[in-house]
N, C-alpha and C. Protein backbone atom coordinates (compact mmCIF):
# COMPACT_ATOMS: atom_id res chain seq x y z
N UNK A 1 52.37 100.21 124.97
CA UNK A 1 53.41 101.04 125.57
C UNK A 1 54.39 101.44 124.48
N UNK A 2 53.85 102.57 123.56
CA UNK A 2 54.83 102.95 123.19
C UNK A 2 56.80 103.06 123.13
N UNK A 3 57.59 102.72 122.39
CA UNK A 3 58.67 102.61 122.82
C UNK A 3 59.36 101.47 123.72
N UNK A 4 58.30 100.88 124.16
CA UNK A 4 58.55 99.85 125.24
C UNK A 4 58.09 98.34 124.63
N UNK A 5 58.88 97.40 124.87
CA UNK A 5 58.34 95.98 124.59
C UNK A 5 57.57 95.13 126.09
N UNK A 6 57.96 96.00 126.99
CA UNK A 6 57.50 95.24 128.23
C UNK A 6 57.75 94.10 128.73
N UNK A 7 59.31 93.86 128.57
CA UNK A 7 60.31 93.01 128.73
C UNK A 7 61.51 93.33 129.33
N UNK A 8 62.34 92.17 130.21
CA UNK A 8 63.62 92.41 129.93
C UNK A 8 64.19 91.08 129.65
N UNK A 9 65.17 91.02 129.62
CA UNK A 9 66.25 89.55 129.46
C UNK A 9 66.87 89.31 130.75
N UNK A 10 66.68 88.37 131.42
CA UNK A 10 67.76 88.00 132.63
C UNK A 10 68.40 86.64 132.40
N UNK A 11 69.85 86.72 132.02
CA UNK A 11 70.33 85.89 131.81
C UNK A 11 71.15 85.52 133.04
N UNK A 12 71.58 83.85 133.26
CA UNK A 12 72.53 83.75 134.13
C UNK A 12 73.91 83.30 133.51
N UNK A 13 74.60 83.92 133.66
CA UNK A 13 76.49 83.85 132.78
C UNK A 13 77.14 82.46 133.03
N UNK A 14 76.68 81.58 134.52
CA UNK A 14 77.30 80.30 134.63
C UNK A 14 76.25 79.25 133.63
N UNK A 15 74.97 79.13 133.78
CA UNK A 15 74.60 77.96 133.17
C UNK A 15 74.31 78.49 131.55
N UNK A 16 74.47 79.95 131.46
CA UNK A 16 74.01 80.35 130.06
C UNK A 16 72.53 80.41 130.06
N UNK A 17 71.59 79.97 131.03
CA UNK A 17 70.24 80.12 130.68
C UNK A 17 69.47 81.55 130.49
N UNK A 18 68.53 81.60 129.96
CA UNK A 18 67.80 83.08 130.00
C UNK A 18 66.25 83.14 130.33
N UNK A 19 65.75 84.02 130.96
CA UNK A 19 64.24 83.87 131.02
C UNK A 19 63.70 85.40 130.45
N UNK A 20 62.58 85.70 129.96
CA UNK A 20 62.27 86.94 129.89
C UNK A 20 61.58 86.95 131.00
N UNK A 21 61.48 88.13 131.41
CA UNK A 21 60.85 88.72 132.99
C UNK A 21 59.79 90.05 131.94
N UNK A 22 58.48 90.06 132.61
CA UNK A 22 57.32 91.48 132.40
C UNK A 22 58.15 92.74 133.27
N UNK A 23 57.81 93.51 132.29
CA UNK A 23 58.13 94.85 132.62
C UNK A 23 56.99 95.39 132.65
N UNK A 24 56.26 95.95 133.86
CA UNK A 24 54.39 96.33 134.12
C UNK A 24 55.14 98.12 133.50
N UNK A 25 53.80 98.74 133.03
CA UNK A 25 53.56 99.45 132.51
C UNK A 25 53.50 101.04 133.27
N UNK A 26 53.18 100.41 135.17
CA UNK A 26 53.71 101.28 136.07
C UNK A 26 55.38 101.72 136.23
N UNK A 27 56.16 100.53 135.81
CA UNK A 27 57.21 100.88 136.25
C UNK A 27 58.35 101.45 135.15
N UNK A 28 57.76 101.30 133.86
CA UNK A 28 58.34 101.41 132.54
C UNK A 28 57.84 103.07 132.86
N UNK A 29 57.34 103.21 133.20
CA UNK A 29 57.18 105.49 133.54
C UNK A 29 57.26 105.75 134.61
N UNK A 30 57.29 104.93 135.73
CA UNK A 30 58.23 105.49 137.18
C UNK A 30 59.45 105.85 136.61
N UNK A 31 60.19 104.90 136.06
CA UNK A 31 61.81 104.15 136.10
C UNK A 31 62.50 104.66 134.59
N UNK A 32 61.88 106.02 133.58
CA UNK A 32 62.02 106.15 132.62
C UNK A 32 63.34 106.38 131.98
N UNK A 33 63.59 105.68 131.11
CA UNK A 33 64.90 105.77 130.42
C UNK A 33 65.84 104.53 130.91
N UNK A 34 66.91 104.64 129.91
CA UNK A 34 68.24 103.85 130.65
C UNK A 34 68.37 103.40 131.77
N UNK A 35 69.23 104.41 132.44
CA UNK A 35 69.48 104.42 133.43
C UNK A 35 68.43 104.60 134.63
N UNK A 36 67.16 104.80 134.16
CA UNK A 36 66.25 104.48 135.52
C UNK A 36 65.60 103.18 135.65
N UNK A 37 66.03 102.66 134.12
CA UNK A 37 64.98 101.18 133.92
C UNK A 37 66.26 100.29 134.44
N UNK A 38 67.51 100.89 134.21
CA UNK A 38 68.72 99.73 134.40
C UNK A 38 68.99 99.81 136.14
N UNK A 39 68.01 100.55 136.43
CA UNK A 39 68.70 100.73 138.08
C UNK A 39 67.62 100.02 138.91
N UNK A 40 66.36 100.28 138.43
CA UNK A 40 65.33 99.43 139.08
C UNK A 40 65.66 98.22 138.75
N UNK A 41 66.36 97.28 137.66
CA UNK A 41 66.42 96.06 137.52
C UNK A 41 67.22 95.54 138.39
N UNK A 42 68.36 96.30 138.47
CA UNK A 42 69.52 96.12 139.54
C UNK A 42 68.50 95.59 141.05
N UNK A 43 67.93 96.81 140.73
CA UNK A 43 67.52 97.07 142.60
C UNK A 43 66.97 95.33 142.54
N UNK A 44 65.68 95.19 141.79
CA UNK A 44 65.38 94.09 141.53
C UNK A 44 65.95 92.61 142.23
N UNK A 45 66.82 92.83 140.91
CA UNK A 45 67.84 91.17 141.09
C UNK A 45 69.24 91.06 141.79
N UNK A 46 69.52 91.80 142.12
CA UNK A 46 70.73 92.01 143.32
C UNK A 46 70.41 91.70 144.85
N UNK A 47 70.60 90.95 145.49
CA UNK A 47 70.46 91.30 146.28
C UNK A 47 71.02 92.64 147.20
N UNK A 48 70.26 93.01 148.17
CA UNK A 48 70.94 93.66 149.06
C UNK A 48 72.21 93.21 149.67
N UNK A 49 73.41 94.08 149.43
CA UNK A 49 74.35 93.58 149.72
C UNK A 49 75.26 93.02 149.08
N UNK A 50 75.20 92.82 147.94
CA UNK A 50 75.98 91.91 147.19
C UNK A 50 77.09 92.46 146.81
N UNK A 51 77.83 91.24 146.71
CA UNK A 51 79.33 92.07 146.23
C UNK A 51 79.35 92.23 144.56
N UNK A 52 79.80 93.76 144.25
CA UNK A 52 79.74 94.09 143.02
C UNK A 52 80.20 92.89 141.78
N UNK A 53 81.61 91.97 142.46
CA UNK A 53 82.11 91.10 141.31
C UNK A 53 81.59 89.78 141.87
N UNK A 54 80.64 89.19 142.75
CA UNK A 54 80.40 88.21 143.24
C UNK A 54 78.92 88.10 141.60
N UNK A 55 79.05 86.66 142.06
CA UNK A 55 77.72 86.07 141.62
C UNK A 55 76.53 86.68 141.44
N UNK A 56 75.96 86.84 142.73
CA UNK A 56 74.63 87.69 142.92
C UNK A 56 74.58 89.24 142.13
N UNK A 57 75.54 89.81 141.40
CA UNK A 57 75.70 90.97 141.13
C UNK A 57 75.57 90.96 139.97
N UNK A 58 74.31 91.67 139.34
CA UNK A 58 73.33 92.20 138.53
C UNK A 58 73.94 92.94 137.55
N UNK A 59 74.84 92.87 136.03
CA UNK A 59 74.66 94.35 135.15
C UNK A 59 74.26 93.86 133.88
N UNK A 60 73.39 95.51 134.04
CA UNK A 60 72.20 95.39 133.10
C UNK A 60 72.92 96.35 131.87
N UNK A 61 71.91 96.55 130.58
CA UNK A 61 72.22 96.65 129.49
C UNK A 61 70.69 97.40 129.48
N UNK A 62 70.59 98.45 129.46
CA UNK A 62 68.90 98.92 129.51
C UNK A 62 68.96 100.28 128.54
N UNK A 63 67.55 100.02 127.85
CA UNK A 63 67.76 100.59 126.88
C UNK A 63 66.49 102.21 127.08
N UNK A 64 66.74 103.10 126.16
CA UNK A 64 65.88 103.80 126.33
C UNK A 64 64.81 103.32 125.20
N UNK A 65 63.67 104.16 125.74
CA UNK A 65 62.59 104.30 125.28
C UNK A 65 62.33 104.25 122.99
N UNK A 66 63.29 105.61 123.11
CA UNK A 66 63.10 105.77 122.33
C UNK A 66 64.02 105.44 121.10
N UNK A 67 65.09 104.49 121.60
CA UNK A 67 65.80 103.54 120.31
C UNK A 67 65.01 103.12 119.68
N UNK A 68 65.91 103.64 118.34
CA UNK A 68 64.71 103.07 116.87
C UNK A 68 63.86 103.74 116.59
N UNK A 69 64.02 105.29 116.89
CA UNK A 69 63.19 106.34 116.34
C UNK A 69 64.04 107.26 115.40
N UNK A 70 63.07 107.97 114.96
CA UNK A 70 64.22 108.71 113.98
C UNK A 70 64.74 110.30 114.30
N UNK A 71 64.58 110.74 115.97
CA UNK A 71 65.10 111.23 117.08
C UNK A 71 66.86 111.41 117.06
N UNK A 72 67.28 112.44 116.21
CA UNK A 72 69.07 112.59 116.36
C UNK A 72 69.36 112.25 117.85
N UNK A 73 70.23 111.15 118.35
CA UNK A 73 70.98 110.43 118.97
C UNK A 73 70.11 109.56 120.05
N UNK A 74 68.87 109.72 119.87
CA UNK A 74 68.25 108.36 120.40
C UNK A 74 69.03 106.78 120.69
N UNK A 75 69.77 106.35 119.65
CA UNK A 75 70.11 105.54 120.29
C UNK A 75 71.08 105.24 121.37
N UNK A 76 70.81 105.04 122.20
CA UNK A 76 71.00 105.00 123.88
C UNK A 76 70.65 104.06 124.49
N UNK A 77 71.73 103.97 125.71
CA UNK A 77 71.75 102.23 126.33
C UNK A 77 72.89 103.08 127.47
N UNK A 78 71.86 102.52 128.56
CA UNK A 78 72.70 102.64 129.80
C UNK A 78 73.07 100.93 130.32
N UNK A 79 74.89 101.52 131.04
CA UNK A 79 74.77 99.97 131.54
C UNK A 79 74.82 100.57 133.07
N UNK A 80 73.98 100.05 134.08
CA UNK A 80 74.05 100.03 135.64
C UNK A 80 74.81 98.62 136.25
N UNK A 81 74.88 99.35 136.97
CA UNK A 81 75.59 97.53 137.63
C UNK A 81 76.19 98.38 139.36
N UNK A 82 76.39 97.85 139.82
CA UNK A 82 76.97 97.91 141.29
C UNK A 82 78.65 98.28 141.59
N UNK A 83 79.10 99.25 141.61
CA UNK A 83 80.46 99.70 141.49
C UNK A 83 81.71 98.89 142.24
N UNK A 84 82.69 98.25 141.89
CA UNK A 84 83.48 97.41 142.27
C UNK A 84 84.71 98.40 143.06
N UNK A 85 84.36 99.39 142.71
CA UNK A 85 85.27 100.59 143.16
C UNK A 85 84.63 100.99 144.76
N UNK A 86 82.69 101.58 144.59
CA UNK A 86 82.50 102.21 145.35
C UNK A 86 81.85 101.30 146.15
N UNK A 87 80.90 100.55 145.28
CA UNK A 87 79.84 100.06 146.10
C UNK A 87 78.84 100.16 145.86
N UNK A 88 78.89 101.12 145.34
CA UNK A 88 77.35 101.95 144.88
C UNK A 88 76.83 101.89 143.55
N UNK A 89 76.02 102.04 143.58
CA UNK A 89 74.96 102.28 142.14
C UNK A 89 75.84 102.82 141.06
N UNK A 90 75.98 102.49 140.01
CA UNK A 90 76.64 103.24 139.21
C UNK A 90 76.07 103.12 137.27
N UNK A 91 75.91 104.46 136.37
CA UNK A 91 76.03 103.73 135.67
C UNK A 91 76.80 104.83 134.81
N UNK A 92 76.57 104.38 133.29
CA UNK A 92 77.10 104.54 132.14
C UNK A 92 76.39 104.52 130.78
N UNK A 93 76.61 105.87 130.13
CA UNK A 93 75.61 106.06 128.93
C UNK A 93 76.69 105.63 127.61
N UNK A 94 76.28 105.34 126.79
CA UNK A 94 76.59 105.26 124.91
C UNK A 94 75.44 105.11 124.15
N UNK A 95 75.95 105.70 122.78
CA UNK A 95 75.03 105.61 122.03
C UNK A 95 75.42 105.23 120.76
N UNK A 96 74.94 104.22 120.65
CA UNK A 96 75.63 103.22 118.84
C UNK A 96 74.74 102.31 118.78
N UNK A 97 74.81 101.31 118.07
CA UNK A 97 74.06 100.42 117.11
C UNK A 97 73.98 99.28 118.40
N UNK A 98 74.83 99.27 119.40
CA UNK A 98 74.20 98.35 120.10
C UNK A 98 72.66 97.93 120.47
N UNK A 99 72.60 99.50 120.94
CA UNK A 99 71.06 99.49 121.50
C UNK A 99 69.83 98.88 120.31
N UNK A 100 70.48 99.87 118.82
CA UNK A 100 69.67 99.34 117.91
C UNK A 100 69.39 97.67 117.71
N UNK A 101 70.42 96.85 118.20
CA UNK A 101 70.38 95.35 118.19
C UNK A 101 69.83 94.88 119.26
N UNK A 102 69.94 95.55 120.62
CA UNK A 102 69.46 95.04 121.87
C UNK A 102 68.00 95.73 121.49
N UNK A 103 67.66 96.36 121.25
CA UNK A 103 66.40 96.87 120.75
C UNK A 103 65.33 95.38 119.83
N UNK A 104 65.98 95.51 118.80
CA UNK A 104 65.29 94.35 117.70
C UNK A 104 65.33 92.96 118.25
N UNK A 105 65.91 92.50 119.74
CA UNK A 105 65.74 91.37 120.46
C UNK A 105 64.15 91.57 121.04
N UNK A 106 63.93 92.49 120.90
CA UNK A 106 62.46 92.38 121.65
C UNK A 106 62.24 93.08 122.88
N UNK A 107 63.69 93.50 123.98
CA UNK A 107 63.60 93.70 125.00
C UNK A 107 63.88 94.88 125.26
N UNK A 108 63.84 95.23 126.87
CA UNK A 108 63.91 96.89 126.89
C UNK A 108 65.40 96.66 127.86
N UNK A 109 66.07 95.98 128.25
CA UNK A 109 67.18 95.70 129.35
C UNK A 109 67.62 94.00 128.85
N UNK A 110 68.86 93.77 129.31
CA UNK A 110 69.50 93.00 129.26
C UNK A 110 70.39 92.93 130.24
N UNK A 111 70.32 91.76 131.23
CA UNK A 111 70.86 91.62 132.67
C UNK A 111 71.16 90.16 132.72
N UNK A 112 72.60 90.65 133.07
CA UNK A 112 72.99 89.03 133.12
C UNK A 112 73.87 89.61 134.98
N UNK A 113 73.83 88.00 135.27
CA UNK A 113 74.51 87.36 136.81
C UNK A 113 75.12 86.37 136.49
N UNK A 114 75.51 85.92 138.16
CA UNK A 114 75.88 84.76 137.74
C UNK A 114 77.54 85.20 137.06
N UNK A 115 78.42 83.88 137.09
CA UNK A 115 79.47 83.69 136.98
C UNK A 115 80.14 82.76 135.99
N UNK A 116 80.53 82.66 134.85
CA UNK A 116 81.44 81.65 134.12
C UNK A 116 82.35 81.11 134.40
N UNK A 117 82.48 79.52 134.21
CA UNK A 117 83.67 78.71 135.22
C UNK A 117 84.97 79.08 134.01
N UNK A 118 84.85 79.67 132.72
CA UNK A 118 86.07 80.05 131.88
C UNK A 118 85.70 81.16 130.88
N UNK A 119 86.59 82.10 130.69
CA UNK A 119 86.18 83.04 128.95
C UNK A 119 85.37 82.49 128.45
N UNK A 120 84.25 83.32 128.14
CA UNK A 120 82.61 82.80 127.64
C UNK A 120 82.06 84.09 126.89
N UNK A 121 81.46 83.88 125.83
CA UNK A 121 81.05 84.98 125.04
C UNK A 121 79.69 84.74 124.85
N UNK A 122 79.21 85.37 125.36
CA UNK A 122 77.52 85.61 125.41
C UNK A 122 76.67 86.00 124.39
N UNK A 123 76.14 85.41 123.68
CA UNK A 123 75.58 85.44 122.41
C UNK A 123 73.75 86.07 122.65
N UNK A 124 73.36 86.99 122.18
CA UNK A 124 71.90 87.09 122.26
C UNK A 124 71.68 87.51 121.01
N UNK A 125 70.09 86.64 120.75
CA UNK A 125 70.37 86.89 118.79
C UNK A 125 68.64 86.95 119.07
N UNK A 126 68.16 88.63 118.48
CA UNK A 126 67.32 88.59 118.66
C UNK A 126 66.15 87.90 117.45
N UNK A 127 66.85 88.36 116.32
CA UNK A 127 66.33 87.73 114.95
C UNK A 127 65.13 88.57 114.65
N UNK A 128 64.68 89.55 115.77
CA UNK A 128 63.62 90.45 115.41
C UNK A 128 61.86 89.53 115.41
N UNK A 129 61.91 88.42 116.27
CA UNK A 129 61.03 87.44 116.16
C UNK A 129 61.13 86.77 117.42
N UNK A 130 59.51 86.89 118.06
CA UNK A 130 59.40 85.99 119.35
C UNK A 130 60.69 85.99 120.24
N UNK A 131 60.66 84.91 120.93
CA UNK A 131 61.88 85.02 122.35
C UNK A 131 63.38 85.08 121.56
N UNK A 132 64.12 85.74 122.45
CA UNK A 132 65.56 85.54 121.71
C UNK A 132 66.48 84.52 122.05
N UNK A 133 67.21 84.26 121.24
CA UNK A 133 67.88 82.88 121.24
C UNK A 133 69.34 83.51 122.02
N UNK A 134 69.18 82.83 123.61
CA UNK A 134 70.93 82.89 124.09
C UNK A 134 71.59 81.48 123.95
N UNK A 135 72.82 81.93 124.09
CA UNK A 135 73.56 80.95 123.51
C UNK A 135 75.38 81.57 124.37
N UNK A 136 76.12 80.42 125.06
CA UNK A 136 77.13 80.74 125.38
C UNK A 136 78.06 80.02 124.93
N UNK A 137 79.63 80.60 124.50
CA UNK A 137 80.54 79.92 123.99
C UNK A 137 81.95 80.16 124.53
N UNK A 138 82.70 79.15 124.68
CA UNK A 138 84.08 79.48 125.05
C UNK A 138 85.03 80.32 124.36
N UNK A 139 85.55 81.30 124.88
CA UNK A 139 86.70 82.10 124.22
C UNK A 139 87.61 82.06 124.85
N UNK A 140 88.22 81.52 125.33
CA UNK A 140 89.81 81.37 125.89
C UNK A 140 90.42 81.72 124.85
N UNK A 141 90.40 81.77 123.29
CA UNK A 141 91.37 82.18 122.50
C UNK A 141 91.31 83.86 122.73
N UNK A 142 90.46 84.94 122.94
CA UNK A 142 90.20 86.04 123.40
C UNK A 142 90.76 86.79 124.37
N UNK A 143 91.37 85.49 125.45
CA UNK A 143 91.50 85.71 126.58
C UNK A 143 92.53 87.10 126.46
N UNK A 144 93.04 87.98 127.24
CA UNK A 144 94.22 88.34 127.21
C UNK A 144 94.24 90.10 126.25
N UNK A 145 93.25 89.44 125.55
CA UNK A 145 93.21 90.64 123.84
C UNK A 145 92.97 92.03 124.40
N UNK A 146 93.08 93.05 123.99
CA UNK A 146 92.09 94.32 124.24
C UNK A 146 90.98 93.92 123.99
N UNK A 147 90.00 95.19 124.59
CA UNK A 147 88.34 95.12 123.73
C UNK A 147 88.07 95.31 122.71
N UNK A 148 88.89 95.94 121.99
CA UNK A 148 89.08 96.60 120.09
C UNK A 148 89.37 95.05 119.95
N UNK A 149 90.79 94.11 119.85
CA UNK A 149 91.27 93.40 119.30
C UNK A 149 90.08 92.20 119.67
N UNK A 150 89.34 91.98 120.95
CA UNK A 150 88.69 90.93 120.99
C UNK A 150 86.90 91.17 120.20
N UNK A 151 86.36 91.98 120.11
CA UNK A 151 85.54 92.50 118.63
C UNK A 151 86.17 92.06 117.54
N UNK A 152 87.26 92.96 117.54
CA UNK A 152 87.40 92.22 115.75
C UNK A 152 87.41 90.92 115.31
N UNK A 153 88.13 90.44 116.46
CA UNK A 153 88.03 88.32 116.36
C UNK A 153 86.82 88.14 116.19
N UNK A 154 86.32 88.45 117.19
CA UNK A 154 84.91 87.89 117.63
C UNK A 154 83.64 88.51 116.45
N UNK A 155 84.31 89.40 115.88
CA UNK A 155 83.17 89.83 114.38
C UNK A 155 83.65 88.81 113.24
N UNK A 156 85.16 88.53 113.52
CA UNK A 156 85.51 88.16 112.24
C UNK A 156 85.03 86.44 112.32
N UNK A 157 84.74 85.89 113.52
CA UNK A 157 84.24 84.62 113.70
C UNK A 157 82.69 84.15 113.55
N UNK A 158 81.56 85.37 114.23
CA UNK A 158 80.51 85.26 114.42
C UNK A 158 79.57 85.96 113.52
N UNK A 159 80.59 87.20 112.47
CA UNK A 159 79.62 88.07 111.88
C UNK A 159 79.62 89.32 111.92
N UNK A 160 80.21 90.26 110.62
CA UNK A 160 80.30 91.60 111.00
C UNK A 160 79.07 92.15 111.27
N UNK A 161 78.17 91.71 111.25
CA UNK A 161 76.72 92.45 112.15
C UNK A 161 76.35 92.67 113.01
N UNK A 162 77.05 91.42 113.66
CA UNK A 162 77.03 91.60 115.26
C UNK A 162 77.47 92.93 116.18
N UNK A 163 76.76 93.41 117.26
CA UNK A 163 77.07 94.14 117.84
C UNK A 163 77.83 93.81 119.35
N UNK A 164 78.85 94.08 119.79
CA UNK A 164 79.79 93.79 120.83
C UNK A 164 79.95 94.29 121.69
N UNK A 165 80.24 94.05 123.12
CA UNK A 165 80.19 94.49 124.23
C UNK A 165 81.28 93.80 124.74
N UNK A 166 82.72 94.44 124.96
CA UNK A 166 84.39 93.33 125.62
C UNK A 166 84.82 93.64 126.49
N UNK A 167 85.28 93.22 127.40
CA UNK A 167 86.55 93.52 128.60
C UNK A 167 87.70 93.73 128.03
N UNK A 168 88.79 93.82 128.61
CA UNK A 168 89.72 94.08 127.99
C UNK A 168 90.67 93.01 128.75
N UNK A 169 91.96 93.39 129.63
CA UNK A 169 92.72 92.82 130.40
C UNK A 169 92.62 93.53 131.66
N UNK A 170 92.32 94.80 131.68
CA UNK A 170 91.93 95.09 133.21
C UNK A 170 90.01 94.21 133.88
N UNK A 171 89.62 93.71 132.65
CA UNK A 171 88.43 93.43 133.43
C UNK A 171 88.54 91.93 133.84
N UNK A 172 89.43 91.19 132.80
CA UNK A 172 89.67 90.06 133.61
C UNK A 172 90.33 89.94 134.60
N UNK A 173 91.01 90.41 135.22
CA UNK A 173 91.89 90.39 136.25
C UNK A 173 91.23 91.13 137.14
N UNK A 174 89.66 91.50 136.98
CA UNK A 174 88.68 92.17 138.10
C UNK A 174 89.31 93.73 138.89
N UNK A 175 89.89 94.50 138.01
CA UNK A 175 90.27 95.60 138.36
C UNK A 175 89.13 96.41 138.47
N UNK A 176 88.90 97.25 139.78
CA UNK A 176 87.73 97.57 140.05
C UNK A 176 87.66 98.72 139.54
N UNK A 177 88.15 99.43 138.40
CA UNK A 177 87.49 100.74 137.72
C UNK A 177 87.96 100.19 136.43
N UNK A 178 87.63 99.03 135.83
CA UNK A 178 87.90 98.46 134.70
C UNK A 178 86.31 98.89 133.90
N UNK A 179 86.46 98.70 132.48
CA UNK A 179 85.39 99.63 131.61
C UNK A 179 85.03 98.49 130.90
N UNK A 180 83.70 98.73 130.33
CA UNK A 180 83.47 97.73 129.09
C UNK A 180 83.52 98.60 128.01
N UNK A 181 83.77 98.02 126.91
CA UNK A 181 84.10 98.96 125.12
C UNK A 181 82.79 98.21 124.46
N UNK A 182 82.68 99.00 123.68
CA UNK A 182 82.04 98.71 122.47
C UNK A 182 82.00 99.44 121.18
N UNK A 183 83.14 98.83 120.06
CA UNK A 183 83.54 99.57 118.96
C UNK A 183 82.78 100.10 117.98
N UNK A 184 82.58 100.94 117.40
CA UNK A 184 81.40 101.51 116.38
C UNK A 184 81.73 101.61 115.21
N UNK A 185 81.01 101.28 113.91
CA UNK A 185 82.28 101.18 112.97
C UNK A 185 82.84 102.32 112.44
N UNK A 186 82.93 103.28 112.71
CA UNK A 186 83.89 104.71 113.42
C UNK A 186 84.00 104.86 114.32
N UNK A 187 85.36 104.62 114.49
CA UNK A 187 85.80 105.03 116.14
C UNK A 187 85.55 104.12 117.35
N UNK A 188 85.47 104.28 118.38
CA UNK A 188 84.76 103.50 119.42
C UNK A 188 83.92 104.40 120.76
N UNK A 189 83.36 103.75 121.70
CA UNK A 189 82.62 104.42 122.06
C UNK A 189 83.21 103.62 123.72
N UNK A 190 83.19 104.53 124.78
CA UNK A 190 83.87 103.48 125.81
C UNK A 190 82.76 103.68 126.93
N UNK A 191 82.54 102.70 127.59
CA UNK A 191 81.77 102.32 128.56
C UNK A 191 81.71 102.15 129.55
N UNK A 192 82.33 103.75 130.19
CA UNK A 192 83.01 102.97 131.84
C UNK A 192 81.88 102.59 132.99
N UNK A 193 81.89 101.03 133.56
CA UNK A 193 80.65 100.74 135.09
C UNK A 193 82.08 101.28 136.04
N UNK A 194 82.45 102.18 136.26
CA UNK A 194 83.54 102.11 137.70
C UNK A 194 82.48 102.05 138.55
């Protein structure tokens, strides 16, 4: 499958665990792209019904096809997730080096649930080799920061290579048209799930 690893990542945010899940080869060209691969996952692992900021509520990190080609602005990454605003399906396009890193993990989506009992920074390290290594860590020092200011900590602690994905202070406090960021090293690129 061209473009495709035939994977995704489903992580859960309270115990930190991860499993890879098959991505069949029917549904990787029903469901094409981002946002159709990040919406079937949703549909997937959400239940019906779920409340957008509850537990059971699914957002994914899904990538297109063709990240990591040499295609002007290919790299692309939709995030879907369940709208805390509407209710509904919702997602959100960018295009930066994230995808290129969520890419070299091996996988085609990245979906985490599930709930953290404190500030937790979610580590996925693909290493470009076999399964990827998750790993969760406390950030209560983060707590509070913007998404610019909590990247830069969080590069200046873990590695300017790393690629980042932050809340800010409207997302901790579960404001329901709150955005995720992710800084580029020009400029930034913003990520609204409303």
């Amino acid at each position: 499958m061209f473009g495709y690893h035939g994977r995704y990542l489903m992580v859960d945010a309270g115990s930190g665990l991860a499993a890879l899940q098959p991505l069949d080869e029917a549904v990787l060209r029903r469901f094409l792209g981002g946002v159709g691969l990040g919406t079937w996952v949703v549909a997937r692992e959400a239940p019906a019904g779920a409340d957008p900021l509850g537990i059971d509520a699914t957002l994914v990190f899904a990538l297109s096809p063709l990240v990591g080609t040499p295609l002007t602005t290919s790299a692309k990454f939709a995030v879907v997730a369940l709208s805390p605003l509407t209710g509904r399906l919702c997602d959100a396009l960018s295009s930066s080096h994230f995808a290129l890193a969520a890419k070299r993990a091996g996988v085609d989506a990245i979906a985490i649930n599930g709930a953290c009992g404190e500030p937790s920074v979610l580590l996925v390290d693909g290493q470009g080799r076999g399964e990827p290594l998750v790993s969760k860590r406390p950030a209560g020092e983060l707590w509070g920061l913007s998404a610019s200011e909590a990247e830069a900590r969080l590069r200046s602690a873990i590695g300017p290579k790393w690629q980042v994905a932050a809340i800010g202070p409207a997302g901790e406090r579960l404001i329901p048209f709150a955005t995720i960021s992710h800084v580029r090293e020009k400029g930034s690129s913003l990520i609204s799930t409303v």
